[in-house]
Protein backbone atom coordinates (compact mmCIF):
# COMPACT_ATOMS: atom_id res chain seq x y z
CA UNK A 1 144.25 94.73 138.30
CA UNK A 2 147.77 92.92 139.14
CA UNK A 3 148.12 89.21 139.78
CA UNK A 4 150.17 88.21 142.36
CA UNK A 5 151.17 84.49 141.98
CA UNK A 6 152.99 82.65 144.36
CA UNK A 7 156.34 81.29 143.71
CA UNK A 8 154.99 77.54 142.89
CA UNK A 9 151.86 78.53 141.08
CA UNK A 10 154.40 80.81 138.92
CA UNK A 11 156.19 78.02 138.24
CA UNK A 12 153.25 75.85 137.12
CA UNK A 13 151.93 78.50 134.95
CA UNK A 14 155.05 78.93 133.11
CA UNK A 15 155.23 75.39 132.54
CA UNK A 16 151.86 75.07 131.46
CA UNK A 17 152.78 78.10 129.10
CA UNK A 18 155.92 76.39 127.90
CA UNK A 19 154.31 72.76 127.08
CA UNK A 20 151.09 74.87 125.50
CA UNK A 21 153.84 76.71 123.03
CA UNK A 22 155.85 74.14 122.33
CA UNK A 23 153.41 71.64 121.36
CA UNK A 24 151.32 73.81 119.86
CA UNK A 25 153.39 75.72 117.62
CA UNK A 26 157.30 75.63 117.83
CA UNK A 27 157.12 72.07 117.59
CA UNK A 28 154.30 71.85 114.83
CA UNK A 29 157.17 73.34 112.51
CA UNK A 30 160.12 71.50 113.69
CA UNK A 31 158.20 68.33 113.45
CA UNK A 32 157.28 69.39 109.59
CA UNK A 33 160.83 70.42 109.16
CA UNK A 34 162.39 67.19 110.45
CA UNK A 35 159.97 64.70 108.69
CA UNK A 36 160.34 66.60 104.98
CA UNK A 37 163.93 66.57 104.78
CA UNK A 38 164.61 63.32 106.66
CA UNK A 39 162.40 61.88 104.06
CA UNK A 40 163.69 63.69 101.42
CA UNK A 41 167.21 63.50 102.34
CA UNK A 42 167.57 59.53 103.58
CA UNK A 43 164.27 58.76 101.04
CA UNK A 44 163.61 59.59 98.08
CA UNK A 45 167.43 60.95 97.22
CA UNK A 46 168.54 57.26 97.58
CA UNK A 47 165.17 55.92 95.18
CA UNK A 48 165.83 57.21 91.30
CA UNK A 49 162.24 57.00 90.68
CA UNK A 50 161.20 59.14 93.33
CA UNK A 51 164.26 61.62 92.78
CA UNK A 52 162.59 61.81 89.24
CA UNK A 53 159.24 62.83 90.42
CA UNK A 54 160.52 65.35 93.33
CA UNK A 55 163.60 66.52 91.84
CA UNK A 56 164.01 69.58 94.23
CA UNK A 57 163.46 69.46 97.82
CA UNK A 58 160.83 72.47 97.41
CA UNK A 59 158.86 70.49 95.22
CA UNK A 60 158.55 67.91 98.30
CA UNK A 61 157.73 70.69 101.04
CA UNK A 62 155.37 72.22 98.85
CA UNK A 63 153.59 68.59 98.18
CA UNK A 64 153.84 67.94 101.50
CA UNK A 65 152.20 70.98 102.98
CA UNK A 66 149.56 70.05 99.82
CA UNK A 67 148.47 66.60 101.16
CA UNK A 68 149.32 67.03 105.03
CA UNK A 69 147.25 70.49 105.80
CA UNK A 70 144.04 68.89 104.10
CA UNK A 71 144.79 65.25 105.95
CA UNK A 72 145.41 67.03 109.46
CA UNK A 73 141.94 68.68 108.87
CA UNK A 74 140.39 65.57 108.32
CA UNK A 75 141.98 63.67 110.70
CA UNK A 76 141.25 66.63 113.40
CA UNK A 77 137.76 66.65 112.20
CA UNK A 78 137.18 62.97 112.99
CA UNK A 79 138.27 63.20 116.13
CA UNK A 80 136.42 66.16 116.96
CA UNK A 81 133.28 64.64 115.55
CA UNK A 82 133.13 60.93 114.72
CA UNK A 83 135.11 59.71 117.81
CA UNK A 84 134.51 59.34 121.35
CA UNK A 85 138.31 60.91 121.85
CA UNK A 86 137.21 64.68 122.20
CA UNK A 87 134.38 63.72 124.74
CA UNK A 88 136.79 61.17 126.46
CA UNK A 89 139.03 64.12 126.88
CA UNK A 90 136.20 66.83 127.80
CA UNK A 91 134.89 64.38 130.27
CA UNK A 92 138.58 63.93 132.26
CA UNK A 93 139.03 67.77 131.79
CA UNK A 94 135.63 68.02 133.74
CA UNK A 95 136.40 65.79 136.54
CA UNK A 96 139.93 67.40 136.97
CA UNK A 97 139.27 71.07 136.58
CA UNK A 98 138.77 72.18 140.06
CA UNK A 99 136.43 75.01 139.41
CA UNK A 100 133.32 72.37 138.84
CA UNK A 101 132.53 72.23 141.76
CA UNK A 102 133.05 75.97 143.11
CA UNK A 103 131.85 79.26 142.31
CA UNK A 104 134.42 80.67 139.38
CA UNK A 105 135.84 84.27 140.91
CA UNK A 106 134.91 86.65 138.76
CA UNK A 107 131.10 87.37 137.06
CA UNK A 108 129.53 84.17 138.56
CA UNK A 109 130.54 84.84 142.31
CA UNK A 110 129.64 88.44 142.08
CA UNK A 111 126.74 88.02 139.90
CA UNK A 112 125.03 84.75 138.50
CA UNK A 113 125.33 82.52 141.73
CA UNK A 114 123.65 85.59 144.01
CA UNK A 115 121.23 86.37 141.09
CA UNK A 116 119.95 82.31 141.01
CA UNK A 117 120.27 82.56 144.54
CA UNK A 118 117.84 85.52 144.88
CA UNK A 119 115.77 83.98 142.18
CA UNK A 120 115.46 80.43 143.86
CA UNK A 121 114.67 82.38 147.25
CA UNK A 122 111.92 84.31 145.07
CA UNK A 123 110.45 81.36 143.46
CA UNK A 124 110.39 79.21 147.20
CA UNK A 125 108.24 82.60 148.61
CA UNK A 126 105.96 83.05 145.59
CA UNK A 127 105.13 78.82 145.79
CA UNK A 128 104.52 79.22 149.30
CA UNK A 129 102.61 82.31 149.48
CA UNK A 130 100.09 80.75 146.96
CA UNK A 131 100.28 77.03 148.85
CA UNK A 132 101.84 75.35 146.06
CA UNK A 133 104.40 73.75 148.03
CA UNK A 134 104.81 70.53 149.44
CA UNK A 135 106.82 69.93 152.29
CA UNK A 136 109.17 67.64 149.88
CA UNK A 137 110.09 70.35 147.79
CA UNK A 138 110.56 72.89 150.52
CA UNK A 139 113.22 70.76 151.62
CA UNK A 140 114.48 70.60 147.95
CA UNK A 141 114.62 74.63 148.01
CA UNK A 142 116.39 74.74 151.23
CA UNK A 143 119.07 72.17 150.10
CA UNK A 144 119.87 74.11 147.15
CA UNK A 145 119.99 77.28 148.97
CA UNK A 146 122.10 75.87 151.43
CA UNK A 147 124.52 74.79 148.45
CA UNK A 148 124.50 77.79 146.59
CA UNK A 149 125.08 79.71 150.31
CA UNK A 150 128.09 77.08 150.69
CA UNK A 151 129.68 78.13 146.91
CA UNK A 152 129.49 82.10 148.14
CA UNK A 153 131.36 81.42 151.29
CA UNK A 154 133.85 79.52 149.26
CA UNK A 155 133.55 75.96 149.48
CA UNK A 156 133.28 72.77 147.78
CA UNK A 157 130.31 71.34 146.80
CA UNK A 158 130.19 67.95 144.94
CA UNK A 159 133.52 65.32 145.25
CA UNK A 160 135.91 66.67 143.04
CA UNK A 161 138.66 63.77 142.69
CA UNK A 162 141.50 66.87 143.85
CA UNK A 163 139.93 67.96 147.51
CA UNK A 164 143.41 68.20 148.64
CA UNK A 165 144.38 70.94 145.83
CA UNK A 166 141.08 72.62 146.33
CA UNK A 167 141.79 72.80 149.76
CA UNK A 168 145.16 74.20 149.84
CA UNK A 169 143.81 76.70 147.18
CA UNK A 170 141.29 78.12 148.91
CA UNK A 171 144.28 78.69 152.02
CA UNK A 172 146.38 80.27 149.89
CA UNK A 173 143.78 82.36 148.86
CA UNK A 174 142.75 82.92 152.35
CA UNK A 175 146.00 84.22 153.18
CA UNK A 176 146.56 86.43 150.42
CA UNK A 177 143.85 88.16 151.45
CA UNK A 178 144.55 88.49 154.85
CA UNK A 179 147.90 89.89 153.82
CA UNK A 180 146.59 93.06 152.42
């Protein structure tokens, strides 16, 4: 399977790819780096007492990495578990991930929305065959058929707060297909 991106969406991945990289990882290591031997260097060579205790710079790193890996596991801990930060942050990744509120190519268009879909449409027979079914929740059926039938043709349900992107997405996507 080859991706074909489109010269903008390229662009956006990359720098999605950069900021993920750099954050992550090439600046985890400067950012040790810098604090250690600015401390060291501009710290605790210009305090006797503390040059006495960390006579080496090693001594410092190695300290440092000591205290500062079992902190930033604590401290990523809390906020993963005794904060409302990580659910503040799931809950705007939610409302801005545009795939909420369509059908995810892949396994759930080709799969798990038709297989509910078949199953709903299965269920709605089996209640009406046997008179089990009031004319409220035949209406409920059909409203949910007619919104998983909306996700397989490729549109929005719900009010996603990016319409526009969605939108111009699903063009794009449109016309890439046309094009082969």
């Amino acid at each position: 399977m080859t991706l074909k991106f489109q010269p903008l969406e390229l662009m956006f991945r990359s720098w999605y790819y950069f900021r993920l990289g750099y954050a992550q990882y090439l600046n985890f290591f400067l950012g040790f780096f810098m604090f250690v031997s600015t401390t060291y260097y501009l710290a605790i060579l210009n305090l006797p007492f503390l040059r006495e205790i960390f006579p080496h710079f090693y001594v410092f790193v190695i300290l440092g990495i000591v205290v500062i890996a079992p902190l930033g596991v604590l401290i990523g801990w809390f906020h993963m578990k005794r904060t409302l930060a990580y659910s503040t942050e799931a809950t705007v990744s939610v409302e801005s991930n545009p795939y909420t509120f369509i059908v995810i190519p892949g396994k759930e268009e080709e799969l798990w929305a038709p297989a509910w879909m078949l199953t709903v449409q299965a269920l709605q027979k089996i209640l009406e065959k046997e008179n089990m079914l009031s004319a409220e929740e035949k209406s409920e059926f059909e409203a949910i058929l007619a919104r998983f039938k909306k996700l397989l043709r490729g549109e929005v349900i719900g009010e996603p707060k990016q319409r526009q992107m969605l939108a111009k997405s699903k063009r794009e996507k449109e016309l890439i297909q046309k094009a082969r």
